[in-house]
Protein backbone atom coordinates (compact mmCIF):
# COMPACT_ATOMS: atom_id res chain seq x y z
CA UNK A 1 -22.12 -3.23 22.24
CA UNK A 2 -18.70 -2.54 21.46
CA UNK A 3 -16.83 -5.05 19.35
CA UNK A 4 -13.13 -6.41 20.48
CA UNK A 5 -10.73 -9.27 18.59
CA UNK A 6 -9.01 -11.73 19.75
CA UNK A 7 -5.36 -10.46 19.67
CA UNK A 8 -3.39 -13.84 20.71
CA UNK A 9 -2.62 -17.29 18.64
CA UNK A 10 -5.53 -18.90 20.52
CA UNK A 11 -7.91 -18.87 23.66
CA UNK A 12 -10.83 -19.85 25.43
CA UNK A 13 -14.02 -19.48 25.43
CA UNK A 14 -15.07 -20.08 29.05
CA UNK A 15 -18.75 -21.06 30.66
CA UNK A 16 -18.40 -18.50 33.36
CA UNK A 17 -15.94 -15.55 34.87
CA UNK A 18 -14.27 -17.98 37.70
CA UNK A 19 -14.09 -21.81 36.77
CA UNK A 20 -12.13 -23.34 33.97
CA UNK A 21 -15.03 -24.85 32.44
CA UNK A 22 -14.50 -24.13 28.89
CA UNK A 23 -16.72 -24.38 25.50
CA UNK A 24 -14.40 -24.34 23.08
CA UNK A 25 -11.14 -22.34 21.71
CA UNK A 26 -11.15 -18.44 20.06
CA UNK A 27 -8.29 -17.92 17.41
CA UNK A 28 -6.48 -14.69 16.32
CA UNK A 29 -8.71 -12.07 15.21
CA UNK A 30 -12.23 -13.78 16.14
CA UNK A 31 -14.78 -10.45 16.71
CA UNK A 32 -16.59 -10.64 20.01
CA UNK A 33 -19.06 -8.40 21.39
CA UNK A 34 -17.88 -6.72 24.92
CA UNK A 35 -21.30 -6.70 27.33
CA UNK A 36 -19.26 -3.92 29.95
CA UNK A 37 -19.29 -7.14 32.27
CA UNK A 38 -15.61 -7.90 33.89
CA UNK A 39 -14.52 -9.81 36.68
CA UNK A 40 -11.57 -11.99 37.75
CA UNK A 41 -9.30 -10.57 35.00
CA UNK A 42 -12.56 -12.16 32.11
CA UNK A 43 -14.57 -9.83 30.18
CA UNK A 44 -17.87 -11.37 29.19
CA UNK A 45 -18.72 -11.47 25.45
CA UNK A 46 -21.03 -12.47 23.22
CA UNK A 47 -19.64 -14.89 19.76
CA UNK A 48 -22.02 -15.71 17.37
CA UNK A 49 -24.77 -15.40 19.59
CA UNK A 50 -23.22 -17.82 22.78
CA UNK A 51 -22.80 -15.67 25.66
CA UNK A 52 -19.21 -16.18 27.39
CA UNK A 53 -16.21 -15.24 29.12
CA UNK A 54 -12.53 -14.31 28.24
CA UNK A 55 -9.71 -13.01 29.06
CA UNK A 56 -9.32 -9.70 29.56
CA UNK A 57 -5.68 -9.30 28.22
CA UNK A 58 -6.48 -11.17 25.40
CA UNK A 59 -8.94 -8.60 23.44
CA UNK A 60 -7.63 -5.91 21.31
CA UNK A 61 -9.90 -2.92 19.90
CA UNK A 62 -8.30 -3.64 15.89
CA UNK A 63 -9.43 -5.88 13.55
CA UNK A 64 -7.00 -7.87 11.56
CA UNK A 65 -7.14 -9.07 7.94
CA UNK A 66 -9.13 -12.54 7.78
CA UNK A 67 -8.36 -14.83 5.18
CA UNK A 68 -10.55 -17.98 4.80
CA UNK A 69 -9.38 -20.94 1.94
CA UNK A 70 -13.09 -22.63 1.66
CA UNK A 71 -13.53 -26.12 1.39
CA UNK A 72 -15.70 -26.36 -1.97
CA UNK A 73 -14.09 -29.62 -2.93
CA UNK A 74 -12.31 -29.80 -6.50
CA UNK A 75 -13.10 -25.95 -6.91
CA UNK A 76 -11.36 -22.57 -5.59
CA UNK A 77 -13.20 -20.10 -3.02
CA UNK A 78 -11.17 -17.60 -1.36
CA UNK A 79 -13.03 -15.17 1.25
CA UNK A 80 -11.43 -12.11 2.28
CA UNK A 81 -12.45 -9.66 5.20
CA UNK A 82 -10.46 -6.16 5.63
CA UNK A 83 -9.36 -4.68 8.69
CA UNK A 84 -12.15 -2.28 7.28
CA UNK A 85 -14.53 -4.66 7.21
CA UNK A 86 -14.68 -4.66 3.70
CA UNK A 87 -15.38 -8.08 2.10
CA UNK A 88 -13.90 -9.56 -1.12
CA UNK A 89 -14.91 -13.48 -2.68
CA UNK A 90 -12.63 -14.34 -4.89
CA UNK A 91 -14.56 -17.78 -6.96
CA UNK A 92 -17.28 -19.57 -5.56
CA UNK A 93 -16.25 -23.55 -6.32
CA UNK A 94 -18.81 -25.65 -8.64
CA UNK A 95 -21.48 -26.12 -5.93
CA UNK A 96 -22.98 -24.16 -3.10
CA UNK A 97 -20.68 -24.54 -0.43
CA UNK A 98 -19.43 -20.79 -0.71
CA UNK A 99 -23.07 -19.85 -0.41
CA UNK A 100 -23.30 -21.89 2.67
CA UNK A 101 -19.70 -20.85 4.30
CA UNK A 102 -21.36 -17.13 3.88
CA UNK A 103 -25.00 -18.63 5.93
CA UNK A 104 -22.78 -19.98 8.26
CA UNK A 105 -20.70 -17.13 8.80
CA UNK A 106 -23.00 -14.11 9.01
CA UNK A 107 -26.04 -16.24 10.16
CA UNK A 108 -28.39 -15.67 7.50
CA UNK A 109 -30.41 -18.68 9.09
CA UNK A 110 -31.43 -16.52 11.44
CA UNK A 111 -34.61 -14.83 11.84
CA UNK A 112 -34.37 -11.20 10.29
CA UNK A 113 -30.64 -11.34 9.46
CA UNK A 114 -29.07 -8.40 8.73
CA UNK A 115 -27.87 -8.41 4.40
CA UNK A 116 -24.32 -8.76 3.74
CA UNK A 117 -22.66 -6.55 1.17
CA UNK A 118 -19.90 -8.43 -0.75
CA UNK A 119 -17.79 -5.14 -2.07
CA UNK A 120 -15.71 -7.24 -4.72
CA UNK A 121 -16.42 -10.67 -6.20
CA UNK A 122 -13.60 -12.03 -8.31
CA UNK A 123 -14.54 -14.82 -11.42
CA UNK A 124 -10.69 -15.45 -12.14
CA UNK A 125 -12.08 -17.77 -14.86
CA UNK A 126 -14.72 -18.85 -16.20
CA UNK A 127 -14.33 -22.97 -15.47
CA UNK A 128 -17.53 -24.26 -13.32
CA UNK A 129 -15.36 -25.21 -10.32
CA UNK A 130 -14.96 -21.24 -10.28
CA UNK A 131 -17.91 -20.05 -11.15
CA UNK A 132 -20.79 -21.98 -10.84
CA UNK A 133 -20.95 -21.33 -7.31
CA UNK A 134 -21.03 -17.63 -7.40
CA UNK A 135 -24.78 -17.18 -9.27
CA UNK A 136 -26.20 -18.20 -6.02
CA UNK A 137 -24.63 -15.53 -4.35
CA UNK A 138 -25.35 -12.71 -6.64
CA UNK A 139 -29.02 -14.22 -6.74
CA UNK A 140 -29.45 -14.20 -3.37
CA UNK A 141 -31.80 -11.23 -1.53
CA UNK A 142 -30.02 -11.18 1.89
CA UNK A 143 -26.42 -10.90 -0.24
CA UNK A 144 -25.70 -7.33 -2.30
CA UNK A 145 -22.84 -7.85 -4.82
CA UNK A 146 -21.46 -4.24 -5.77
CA UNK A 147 -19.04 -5.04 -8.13
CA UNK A 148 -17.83 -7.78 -10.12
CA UNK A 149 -14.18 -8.27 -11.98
CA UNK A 150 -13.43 -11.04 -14.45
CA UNK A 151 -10.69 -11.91 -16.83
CA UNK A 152 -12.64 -10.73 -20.31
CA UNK A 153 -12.97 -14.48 -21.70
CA UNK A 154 -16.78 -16.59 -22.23
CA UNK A 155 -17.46 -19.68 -22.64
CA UNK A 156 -19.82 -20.41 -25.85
CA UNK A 157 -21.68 -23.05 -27.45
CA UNK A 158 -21.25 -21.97 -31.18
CA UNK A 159 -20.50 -18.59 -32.96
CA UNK A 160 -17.16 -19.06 -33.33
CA UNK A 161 -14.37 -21.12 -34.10
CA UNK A 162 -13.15 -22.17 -30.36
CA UNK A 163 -15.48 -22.30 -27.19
CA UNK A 164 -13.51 -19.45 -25.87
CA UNK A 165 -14.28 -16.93 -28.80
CA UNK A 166 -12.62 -16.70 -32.09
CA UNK A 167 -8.85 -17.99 -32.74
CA UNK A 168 -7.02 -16.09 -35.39
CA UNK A 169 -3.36 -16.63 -36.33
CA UNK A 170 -0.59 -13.89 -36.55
CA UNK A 171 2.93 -15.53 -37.89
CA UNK A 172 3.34 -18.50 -36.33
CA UNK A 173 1.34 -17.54 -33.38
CA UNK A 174 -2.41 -17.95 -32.51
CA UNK A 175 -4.36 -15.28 -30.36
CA UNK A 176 -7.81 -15.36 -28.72
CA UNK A 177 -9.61 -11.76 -30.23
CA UNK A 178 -13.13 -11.86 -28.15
CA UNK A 179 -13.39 -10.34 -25.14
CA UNK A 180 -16.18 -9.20 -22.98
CA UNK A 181 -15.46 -6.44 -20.74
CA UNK A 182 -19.65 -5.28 -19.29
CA UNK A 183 -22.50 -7.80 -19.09
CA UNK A 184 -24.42 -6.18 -22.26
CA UNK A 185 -21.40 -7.51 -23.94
CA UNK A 186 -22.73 -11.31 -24.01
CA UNK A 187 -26.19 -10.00 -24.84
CA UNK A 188 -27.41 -12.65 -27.92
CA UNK A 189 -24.17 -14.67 -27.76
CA UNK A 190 -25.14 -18.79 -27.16
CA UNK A 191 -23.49 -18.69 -24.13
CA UNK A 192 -23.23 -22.51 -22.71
CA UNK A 193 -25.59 -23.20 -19.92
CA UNK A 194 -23.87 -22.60 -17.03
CA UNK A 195 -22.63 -19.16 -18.93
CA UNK A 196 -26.38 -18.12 -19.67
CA UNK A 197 -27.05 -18.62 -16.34
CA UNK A 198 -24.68 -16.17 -14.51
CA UNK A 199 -25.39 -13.87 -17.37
CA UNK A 200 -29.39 -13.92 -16.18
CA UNK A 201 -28.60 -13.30 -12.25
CA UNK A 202 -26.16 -10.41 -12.55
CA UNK A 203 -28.12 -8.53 -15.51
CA UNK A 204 -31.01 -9.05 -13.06
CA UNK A 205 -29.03 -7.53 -10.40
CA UNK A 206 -29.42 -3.88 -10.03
CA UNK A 207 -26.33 -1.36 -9.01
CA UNK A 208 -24.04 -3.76 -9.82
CA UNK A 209 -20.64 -2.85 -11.50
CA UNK A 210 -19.13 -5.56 -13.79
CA UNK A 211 -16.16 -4.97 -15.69
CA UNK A 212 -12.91 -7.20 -17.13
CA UNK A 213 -9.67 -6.44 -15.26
CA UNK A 214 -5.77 -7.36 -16.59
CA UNK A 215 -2.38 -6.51 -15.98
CA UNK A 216 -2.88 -2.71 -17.29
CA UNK A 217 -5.75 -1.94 -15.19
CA UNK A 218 -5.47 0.49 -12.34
CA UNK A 219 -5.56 -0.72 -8.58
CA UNK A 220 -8.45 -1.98 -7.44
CA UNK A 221 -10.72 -0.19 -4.87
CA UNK A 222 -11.88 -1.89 -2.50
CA UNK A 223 -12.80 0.80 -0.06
CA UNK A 224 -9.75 0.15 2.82
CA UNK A 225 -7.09 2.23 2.49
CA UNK A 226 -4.66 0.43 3.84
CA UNK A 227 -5.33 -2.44 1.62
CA UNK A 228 -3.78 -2.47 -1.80
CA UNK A 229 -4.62 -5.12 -4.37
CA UNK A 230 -3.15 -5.44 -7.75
CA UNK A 231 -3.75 -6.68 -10.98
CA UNK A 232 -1.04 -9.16 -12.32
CA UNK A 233 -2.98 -11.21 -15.06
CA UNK A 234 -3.99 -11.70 -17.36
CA UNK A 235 -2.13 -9.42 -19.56
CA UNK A 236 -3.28 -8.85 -23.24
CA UNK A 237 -0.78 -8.19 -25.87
CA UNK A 238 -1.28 -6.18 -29.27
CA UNK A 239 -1.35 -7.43 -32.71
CA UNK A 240 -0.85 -5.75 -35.92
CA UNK A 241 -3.85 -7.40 -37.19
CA UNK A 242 -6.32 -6.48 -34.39
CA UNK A 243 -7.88 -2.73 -33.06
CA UNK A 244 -7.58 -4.26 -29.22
CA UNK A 245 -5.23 -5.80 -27.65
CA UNK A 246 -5.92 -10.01 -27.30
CA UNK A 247 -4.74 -13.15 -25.46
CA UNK A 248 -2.09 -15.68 -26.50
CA UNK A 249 -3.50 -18.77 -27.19
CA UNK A 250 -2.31 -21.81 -25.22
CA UNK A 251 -2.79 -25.22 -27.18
CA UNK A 252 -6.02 -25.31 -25.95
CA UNK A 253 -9.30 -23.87 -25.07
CA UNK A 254 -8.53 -25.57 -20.66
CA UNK A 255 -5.00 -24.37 -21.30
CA UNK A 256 -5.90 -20.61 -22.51
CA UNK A 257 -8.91 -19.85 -20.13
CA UNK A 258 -6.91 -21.35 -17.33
CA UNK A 259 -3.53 -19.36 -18.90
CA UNK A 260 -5.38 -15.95 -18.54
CA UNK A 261 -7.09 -16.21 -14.97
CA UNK A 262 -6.97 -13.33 -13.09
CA UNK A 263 -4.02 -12.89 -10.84
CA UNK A 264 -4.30 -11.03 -7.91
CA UNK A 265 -1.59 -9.46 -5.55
CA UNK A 266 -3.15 -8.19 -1.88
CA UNK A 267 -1.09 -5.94 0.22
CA UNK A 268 -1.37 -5.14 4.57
CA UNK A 269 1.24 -3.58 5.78
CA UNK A 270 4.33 -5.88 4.91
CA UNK A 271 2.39 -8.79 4.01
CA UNK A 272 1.74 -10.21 0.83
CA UNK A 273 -1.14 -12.56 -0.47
CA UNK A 274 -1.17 -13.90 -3.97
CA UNK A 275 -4.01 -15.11 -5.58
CA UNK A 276 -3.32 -16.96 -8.93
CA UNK A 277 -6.44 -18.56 -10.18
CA UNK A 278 -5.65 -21.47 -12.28
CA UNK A 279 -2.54 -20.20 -13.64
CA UNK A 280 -0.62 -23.10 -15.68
CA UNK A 281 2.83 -22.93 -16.65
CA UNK A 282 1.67 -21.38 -19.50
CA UNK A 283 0.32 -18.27 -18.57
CA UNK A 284 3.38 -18.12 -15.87
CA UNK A 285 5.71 -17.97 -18.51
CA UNK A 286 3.63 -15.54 -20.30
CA UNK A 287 3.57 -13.30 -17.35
CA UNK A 288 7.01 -13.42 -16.67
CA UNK A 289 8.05 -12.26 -19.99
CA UNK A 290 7.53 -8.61 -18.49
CA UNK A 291 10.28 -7.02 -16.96
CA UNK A 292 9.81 -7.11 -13.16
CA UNK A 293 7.60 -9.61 -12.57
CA UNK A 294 8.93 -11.96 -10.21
CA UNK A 295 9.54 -9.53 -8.03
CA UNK A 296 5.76 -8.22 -8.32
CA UNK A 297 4.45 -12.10 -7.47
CA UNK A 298 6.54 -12.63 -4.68
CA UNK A 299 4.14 -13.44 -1.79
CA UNK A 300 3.84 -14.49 1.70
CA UNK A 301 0.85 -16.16 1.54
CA UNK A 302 0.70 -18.39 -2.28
CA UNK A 303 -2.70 -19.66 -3.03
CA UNK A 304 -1.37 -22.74 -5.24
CA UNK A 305 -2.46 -22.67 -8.31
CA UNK A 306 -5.24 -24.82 -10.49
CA UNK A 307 -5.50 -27.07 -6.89
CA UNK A 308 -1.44 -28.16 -7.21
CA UNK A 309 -1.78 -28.90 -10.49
CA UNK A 310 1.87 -31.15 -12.10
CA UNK A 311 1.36 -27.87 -14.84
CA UNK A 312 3.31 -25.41 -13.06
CA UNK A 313 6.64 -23.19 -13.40
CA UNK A 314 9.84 -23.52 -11.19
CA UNK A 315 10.88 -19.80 -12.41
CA UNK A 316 7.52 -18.58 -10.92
CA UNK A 317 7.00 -20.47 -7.94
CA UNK A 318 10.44 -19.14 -6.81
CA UNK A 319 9.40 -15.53 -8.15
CA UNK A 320 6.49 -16.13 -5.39
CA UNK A 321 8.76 -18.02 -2.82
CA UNK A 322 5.74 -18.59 -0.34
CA UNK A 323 6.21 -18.17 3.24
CA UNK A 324 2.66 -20.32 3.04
CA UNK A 325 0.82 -22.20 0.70
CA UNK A 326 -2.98 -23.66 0.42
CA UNK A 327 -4.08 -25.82 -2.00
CA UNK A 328 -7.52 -25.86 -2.76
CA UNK A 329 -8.79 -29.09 -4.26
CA UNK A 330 -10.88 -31.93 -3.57
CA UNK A 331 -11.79 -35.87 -4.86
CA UNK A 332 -14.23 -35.56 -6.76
CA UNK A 333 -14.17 -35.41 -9.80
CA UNK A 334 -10.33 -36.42 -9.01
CA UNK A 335 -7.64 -34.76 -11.31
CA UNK A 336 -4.84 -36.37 -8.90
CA UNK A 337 -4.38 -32.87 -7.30
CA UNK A 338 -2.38 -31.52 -5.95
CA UNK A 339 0.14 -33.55 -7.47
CA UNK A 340 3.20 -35.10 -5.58
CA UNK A 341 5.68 -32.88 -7.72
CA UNK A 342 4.38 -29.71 -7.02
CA UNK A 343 4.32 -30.22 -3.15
CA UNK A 344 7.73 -31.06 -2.95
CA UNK A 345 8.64 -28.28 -5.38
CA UNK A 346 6.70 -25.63 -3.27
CA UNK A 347 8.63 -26.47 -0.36
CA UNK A 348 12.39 -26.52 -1.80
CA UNK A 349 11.24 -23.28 -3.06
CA UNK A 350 9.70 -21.61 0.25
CA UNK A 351 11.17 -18.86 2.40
CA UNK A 352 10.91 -20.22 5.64
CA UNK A 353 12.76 -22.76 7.70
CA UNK A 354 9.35 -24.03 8.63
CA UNK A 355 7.24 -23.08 5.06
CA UNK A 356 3.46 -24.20 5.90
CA UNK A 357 1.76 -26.18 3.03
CA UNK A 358 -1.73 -26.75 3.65
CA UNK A 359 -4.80 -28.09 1.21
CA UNK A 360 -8.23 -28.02 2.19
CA UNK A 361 -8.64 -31.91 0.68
CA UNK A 362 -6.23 -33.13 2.97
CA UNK A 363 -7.55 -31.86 6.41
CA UNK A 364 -11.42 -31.98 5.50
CA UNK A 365 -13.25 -34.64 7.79
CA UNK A 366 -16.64 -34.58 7.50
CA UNK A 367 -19.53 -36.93 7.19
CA UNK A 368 -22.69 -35.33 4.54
CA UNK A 369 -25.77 -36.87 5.59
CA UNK A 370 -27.58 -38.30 2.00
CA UNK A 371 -29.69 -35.55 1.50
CA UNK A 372 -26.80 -32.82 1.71
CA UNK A 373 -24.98 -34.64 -0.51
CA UNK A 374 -27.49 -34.96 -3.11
CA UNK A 375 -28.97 -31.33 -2.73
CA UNK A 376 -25.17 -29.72 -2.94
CA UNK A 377 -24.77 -31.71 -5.93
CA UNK A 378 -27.84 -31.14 -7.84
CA UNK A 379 -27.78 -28.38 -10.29
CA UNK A 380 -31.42 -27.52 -10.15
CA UNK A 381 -31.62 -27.00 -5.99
CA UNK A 382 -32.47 -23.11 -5.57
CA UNK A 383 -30.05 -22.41 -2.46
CA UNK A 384 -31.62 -18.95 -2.70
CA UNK A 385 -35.30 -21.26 -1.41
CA UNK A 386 -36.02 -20.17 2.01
CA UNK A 387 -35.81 -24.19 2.96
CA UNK A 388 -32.14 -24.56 1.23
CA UNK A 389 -31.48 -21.37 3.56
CA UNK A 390 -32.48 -23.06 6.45
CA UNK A 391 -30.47 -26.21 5.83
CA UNK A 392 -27.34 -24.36 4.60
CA UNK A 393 -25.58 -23.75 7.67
CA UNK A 394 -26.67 -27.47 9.32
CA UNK A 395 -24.81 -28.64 6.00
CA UNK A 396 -21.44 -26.48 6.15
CA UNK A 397 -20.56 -27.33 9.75
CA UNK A 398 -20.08 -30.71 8.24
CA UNK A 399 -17.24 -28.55 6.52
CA UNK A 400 -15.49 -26.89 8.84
CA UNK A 401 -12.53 -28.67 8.73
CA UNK A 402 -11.75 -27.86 5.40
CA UNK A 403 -11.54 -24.32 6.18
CA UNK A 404 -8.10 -22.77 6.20
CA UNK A 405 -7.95 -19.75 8.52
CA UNK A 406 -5.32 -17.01 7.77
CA UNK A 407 -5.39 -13.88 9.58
CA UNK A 408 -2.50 -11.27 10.04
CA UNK A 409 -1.82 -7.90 11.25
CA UNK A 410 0.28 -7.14 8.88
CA UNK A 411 3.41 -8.47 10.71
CA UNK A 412 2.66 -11.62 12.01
CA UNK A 413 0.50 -14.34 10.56
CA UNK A 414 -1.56 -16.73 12.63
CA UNK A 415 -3.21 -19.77 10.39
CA UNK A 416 -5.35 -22.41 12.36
CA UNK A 417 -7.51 -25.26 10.99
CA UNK A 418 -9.99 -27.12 12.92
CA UNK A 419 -9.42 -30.90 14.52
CA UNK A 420 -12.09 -33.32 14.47
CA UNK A 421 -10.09 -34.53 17.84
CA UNK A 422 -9.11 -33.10 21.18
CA UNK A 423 -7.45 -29.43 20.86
CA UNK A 424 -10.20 -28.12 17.72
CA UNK A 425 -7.92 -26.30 16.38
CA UNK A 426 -3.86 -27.02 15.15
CA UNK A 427 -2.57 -23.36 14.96
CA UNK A 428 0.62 -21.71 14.13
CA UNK A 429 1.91 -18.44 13.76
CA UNK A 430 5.14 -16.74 12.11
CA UNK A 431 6.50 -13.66 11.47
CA UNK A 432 6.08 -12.46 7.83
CA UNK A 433 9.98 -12.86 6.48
CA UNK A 434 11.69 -10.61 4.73
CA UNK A 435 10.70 -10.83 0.59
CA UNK A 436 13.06 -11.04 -2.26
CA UNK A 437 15.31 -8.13 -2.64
């Protein structure tokens, strides 16, 4: 049957082609499935399996980009679908609520669901709020990864003289020299646990491409041509002392791996997305010492980085000067993000008359039933056991709210988050303003 989008802020989903009985609300860019049934101005349709009715001037034959900010708690997952269709996760959070947004969303609950192909999975860093969610995924048989990118640092037990890799000193400047650019790379390294793990599931994972990205790598693929996304960060510099080039080190081992996440510019038309990672002030500065740069990061849409973090920098957030901002974090374990400072700096420093700020912490309602909460939080559930599949999407309902919806056609951006009250969704939508000249 032929598939349509919705192609207005909001509308409804009605019971039948003549009453106003309706089951709930449709948002910008929702796919439906056309039956060839029309009557009284409604086309009937078919959403995730519910048979319906809409109207008929509110269906359009392209598909959009589709942004969705998961709720993961204190973690970052970022899902991505291309007017192509193609489909990019950038993190997974530290439990296996990305694994369940993905059950929920393609209904792998169902009997004989058709596999999803994730064409690009993003590990800006290597912290378990980031990662740990993602081994799941790859692990998974009704989920095919085909390529993975990652920033080039570990995380190790012992074998050198930091967890991050070796530390040597150059003047009065210290530099991270280990890198890891294909899997084989961390073959007999004591990886830590969590490390060892991912390192199992994606060796075990056949036709998979892995590979560490930076600043100086070419555009990524990712199979839709009119989709561009670019590399910002990390970006290695050279040392007389070293064959390859290596990262500034920044105080610490939190403050370097955070420092170097990948950074990721997405372009659609005249929109912009930037996806930082947990870059700290640190690794902003660092970035900015190349010529140009603000002007590369400037952004419509600004995930905030490391959850709103008090470790940011003024001369980058205005580099970015965010039309709209999410904040991905969560309460627990609580870091006091996103911190009070950085909120009211992200606004003075917005684009808009009316900048939107919104965090995933702050609009999740939800109430996990005992056993949810103690399988999502135990590191040795199997979500990839047929029973965890069968729960998963039961359990992320109980997280819709979280979910920040972003969707554009390259123009105009519609964002929407559901209510646990009345209308079930708050929406807005805004034309993408002119960027920084």
């Amino acid at each position: 049957m032929p598939i349509r989008y919705i192609s207005t802020k909001t509308t409804y989903f009605h019971r039948d082609s003549v009453t106003n009985k309706r089951e709930f609300v449709l948002i910008f860019g929702d796919e439906v499935e056309t039956t060839g049934e029309n009557a009284h101005g409604r086309d009937k349709v078919i959403y995730r399996h519910r048979e319906g009715w809409v109207r008929s001037d509110r269906l359009m034959d392209t598909h959009p980009l589709e942004m969705y900010f998961i709720d993961v708690g204190q973690g970052d997952s970022v899902f991505i679908v291309t007017p192509d269709g193609r489909k990019i996760l950038i993190d997974g959070g530290r439990g296996h609520e990305a694994f369940q947004f993905l059950v929920w969303k393609y209904r792998l609950d169902r009997s004989s669901p058709a596999p999803v192909d994730i064409d690009l999975m993003v590990v800006t860093h290597t912290d378990d709020d980031h990662l740990a969610g993602l081994t799941a995924i790859v692990a998974h048989p009704l989920i095919q990864v085909q390529e993975v990118v990652h920033s080039g640092i570990a995380k190790y037990k012992s074998g050198y003289n930091t967890d991050l890799g070796d530390k040597v000193e150059q003047g009065q400047h210290k530099f991270l020299v280990t890198y890891h650019d294909g899997i084989a790379d961390l073959d007999g390294e004591d990886l830590t646990n969590r490390m060892a793990n991912w390192r199992e599931v994606v060796q075990a994972e056949t036709g998979l491409t892995y590979r560490a990205v930076d600043a100086a790598t070419d555009i990524i693929n990712v199979g839709d041509s009119d989709v561009t996304l670019r590399v910002l960060g990390p970006r290695r510099v050279t040392i007389s002392s070293q064959p390859e080039p290596v990262f500034p080190w920044f105080g610490s081992a939190a403050h370097t791996v955070n420092g170097h996440s990948v950074v990721l510019r997405l372009d659609y038309k005249n929109v912009r997305v930037l996806l930082p990672g947990d870059l700290n002030r640190h690794g902003a500065r660092h970035l900015m010492e190349e010529t140009g740069f603000p002007a590369e990061a400037d952004a419509h849409v600004f995930k905030a980085p490391h959850h709103g973090s008090h470790e940011y920098d003024l001369g980058f957030l205005r580099g970015v000067h965010p039309q709209i901002s999410v904040v991905s974090s969560g309460e627990s374990p609580d870091h006091g993000h996103p911190r009070a400072n950085f909120l009211g700096t992200i606004g003075s420093v917005s684009r808009s008359d009316e900048p939107l700020l919104f965090s995933t912490e702050l609009v999740a309602y939800f109430a996990v039933d005992s056993d949810a909460a103690a399988s999502d939080s135990d590191d040795d559930v199997d979500p990839t056991d047929p029973a965890m599949v069968g729960q998963a999407r039961r359990r992320f309902k109980k997280r819709l709210n979280g979910i920040i919806n972003i969707r554009t056609d390259g123009e105009t951006l519609y964002c929407a988050r559901r209510v646990a009250q009345g209308y079930q969704f708050v929406t807005y939508e805004q034309t993408a303003a002119p960027r920084n000249s």
